[in-house]
N, C-alpha and C. Protein backbone atom coordinates (compact mmCIF):
# COMPACT_ATOMS: atom_id res chain seq x y z
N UNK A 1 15.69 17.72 -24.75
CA UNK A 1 14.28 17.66 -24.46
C UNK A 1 13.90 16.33 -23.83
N UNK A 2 14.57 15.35 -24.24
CA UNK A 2 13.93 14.46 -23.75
C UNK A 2 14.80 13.46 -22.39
N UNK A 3 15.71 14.61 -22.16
CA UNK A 3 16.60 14.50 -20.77
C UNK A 3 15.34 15.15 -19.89
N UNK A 4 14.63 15.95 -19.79
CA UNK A 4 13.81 17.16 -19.16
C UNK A 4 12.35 16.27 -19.06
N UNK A 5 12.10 15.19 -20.13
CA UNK A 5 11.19 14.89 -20.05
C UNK A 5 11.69 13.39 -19.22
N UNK A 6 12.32 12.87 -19.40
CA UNK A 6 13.27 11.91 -18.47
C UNK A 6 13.16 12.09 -16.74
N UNK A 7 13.95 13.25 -16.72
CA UNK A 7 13.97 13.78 -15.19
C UNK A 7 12.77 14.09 -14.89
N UNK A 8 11.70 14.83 -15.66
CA UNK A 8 10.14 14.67 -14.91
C UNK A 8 9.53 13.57 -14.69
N UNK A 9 9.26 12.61 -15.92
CA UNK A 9 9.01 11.60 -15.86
C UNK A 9 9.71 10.63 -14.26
N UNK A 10 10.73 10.84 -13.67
CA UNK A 10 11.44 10.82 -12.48
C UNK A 10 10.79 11.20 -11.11
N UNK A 11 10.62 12.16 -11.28
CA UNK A 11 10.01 13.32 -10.46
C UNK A 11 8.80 13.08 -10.11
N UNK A 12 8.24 12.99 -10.81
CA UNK A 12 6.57 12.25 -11.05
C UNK A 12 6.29 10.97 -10.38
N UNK A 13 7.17 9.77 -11.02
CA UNK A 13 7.43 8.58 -10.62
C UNK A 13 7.19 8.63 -8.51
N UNK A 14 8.34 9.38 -8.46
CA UNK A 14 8.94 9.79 -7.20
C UNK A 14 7.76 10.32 -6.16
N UNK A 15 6.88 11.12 -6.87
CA UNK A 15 6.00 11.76 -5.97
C UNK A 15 4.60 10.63 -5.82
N UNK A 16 4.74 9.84 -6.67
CA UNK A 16 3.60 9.22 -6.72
C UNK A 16 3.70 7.40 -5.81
N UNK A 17 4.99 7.40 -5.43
CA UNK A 17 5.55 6.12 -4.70
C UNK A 17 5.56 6.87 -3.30
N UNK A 18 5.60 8.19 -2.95
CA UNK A 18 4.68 8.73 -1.61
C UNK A 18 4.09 8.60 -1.13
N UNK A 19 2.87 8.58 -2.08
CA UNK A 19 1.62 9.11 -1.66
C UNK A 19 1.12 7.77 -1.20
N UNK A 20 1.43 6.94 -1.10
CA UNK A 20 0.74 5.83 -0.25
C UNK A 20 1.31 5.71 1.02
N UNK A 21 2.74 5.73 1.04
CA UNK A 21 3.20 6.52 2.36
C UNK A 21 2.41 7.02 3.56
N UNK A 22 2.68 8.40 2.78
CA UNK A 22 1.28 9.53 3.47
C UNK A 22 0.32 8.98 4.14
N UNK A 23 0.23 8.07 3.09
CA UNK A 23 -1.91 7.78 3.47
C UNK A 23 -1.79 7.02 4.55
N UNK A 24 -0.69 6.57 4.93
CA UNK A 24 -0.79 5.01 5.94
C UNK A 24 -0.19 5.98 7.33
N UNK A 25 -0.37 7.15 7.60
CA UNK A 25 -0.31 8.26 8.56
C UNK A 25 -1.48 7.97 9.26
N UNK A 26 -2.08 7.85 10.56
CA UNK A 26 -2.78 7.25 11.84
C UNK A 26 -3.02 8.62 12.05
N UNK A 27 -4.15 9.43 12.56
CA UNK A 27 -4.33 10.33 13.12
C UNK A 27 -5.32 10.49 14.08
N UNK A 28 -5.21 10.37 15.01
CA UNK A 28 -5.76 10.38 16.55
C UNK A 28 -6.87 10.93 16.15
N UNK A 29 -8.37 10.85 16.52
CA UNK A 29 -9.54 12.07 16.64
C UNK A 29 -9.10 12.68 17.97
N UNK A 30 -9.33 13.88 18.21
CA UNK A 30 -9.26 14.83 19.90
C UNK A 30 -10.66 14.26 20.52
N UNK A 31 -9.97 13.56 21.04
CA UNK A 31 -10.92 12.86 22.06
C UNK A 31 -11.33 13.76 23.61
N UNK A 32 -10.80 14.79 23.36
CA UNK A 32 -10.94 16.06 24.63
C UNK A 32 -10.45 15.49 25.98
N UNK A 33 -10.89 15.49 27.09
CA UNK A 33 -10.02 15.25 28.11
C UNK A 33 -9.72 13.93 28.23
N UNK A 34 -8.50 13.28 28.36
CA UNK A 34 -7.77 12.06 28.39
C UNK A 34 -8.39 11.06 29.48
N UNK A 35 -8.68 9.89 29.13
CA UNK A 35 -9.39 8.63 30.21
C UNK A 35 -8.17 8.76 31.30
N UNK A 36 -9.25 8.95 31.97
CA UNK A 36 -8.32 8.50 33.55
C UNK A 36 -7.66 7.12 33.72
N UNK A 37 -7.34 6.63 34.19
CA UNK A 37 -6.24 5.15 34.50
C UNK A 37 -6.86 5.02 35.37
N UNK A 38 -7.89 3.57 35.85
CA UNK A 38 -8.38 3.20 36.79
C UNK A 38 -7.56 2.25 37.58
N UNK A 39 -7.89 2.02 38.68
CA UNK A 39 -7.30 1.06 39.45
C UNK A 39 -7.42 -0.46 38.46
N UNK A 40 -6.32 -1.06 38.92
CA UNK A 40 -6.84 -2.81 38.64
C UNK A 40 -8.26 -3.13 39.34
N UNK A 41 -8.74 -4.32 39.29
CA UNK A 41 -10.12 -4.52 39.70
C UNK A 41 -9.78 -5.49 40.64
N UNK A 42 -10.13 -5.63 41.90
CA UNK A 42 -9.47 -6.90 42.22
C UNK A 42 -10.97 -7.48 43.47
N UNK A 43 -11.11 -8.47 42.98
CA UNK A 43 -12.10 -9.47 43.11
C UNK A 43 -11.52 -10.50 44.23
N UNK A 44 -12.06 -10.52 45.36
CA UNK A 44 -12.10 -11.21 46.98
C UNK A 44 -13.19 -12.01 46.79
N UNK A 45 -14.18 -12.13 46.63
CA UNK A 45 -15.11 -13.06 47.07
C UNK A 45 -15.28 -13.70 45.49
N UNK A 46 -16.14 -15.00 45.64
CA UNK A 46 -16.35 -15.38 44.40
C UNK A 46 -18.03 -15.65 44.36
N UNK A 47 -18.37 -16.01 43.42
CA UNK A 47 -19.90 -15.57 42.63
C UNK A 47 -21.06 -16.75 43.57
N UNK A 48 -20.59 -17.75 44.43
CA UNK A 48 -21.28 -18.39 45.32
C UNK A 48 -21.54 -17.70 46.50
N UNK A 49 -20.17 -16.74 46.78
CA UNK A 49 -20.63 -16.09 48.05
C UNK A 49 -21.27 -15.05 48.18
N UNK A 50 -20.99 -14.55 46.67
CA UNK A 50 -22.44 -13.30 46.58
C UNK A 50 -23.78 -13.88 46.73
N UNK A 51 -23.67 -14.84 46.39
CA UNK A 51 -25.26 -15.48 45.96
C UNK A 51 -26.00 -15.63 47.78
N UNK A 52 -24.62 -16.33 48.52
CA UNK A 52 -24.75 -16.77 49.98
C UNK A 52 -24.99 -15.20 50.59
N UNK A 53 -24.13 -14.48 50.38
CA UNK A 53 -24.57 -13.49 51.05
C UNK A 53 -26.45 -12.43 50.52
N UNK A 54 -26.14 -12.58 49.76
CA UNK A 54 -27.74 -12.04 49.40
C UNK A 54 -28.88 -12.71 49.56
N UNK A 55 -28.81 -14.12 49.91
CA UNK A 55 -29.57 -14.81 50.42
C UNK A 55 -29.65 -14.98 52.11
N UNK A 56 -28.54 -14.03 52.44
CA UNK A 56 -28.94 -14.22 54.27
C UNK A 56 -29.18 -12.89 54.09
N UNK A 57 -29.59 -12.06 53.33
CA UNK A 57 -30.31 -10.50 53.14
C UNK A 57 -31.83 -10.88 53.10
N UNK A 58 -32.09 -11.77 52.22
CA UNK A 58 -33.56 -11.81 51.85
C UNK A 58 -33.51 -13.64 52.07
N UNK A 59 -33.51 -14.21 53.35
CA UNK A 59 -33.21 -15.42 53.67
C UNK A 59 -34.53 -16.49 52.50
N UNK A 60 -35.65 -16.34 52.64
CA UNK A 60 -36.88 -16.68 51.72
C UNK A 60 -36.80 -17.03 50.66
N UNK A 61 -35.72 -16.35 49.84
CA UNK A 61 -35.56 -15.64 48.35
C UNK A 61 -34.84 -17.25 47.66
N UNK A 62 -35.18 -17.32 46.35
CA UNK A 62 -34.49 -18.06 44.98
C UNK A 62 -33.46 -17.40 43.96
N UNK A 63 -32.51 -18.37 44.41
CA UNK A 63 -31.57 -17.01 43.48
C UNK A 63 -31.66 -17.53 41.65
N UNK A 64 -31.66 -16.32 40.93
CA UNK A 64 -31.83 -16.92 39.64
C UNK A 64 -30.53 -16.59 38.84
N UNK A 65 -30.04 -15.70 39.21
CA UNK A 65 -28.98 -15.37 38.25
C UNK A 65 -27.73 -14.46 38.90
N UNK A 66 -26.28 -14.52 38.75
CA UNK A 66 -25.29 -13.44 39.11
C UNK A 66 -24.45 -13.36 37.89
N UNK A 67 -24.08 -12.16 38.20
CA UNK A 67 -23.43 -11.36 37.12
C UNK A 67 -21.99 -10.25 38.25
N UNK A 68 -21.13 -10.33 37.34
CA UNK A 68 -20.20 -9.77 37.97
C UNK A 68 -20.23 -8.41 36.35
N UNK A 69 -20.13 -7.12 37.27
CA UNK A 69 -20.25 -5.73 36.12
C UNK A 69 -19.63 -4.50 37.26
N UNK A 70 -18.50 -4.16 36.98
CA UNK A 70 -18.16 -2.84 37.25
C UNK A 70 -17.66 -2.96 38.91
N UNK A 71 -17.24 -4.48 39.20
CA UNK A 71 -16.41 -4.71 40.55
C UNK A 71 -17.64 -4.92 41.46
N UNK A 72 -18.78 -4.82 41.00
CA UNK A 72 -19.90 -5.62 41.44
C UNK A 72 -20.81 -6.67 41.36
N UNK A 73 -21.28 -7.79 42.09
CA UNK A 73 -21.65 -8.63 41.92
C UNK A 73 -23.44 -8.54 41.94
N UNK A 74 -24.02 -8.48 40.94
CA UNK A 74 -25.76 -8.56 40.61
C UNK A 74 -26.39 -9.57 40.94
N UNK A 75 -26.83 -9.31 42.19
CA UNK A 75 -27.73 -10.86 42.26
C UNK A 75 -29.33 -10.99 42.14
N UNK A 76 -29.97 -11.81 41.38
CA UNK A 76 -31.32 -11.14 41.19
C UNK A 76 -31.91 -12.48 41.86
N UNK A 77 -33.10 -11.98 42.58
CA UNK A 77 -33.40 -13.29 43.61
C UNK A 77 -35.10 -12.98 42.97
N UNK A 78 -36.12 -14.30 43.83
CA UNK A 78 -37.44 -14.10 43.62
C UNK A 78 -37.90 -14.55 44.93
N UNK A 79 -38.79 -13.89 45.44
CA UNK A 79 -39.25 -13.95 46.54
C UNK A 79 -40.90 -13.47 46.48
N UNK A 80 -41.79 -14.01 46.51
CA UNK A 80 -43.03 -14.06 46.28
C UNK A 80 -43.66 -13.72 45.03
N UNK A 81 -43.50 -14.12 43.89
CA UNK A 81 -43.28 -13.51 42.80
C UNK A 81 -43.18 -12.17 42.49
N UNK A 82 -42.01 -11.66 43.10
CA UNK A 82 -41.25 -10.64 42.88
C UNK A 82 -39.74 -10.70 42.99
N UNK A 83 -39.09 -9.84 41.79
CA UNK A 83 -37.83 -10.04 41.57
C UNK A 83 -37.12 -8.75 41.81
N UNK A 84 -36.01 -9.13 42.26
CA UNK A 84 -35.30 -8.60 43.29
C UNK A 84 -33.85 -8.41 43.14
N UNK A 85 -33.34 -7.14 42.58
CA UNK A 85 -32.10 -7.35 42.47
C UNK A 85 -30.85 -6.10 43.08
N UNK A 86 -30.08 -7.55 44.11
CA UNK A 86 -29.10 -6.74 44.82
C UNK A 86 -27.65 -6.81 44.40
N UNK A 87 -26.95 -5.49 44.91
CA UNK A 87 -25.70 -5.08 44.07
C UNK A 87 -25.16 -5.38 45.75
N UNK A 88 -23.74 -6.36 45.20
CA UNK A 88 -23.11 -7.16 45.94
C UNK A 88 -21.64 -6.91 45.62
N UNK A 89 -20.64 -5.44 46.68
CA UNK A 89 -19.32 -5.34 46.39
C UNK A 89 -18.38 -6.50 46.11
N UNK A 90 -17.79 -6.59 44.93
CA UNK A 90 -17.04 -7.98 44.62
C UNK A 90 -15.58 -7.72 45.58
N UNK A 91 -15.59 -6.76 46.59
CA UNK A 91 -13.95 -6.86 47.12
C UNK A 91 -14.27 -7.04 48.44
N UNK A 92 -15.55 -6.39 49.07
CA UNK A 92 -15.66 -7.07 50.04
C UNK A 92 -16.77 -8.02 50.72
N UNK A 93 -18.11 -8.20 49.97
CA UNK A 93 -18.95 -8.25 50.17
C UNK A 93 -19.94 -7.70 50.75
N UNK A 94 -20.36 -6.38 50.61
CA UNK A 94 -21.10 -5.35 51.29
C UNK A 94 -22.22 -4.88 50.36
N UNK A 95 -23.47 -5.13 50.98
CA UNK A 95 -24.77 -5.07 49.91
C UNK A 95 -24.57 -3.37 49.86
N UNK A 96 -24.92 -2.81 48.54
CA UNK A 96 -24.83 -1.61 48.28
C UNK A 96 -26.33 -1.14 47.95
């Protein structure tokens, strides 16, 4: 009897040095159709020449701020108190 209670006592032991195992199992959510692989980003001009170029767009204009977002360069200018903001391709410089 107490061979039987031995070997369970075993058994038990055994199933319960698993279960943490188990738990440390990663399971993906289905994220439904798979992200595409975008190109690298690749950046030609730098954040003065956006500024230069959007200022021979609106020659008048104060530039206040650029931002580089999504391979484009944001330039927000003021020109009679109104603000003004142009999207400036960061690969080639082409107002969009």
């Amino acid at each position: 009897m107490t061979r039987v209670l031995s070997i369970a006592a075993l058994v038990l032991a055994a199933c319960l040095m698993a279960a943490p195992a188990s738990a440390q199992v990663r399971i993906q959510p289905y994220g439904g159709v798979p992200r595409p692989v975008l190109p690298p980003k690749i950046i030609l001009i730098k954040p003065s020449q956006a500024v230069r170029i959007a200022l021979q767009a609106m020659p008048k204009a104060k530039p206040l701020g650029v931002q580089l977002r999504n391979g484009q360069y944001l330039v927000k200018l003021k020109q009679n108190n109104a603000i003004t903001l142009l999207r400036i391709n960061a690969a080639n410089g082409v107002i969009q």
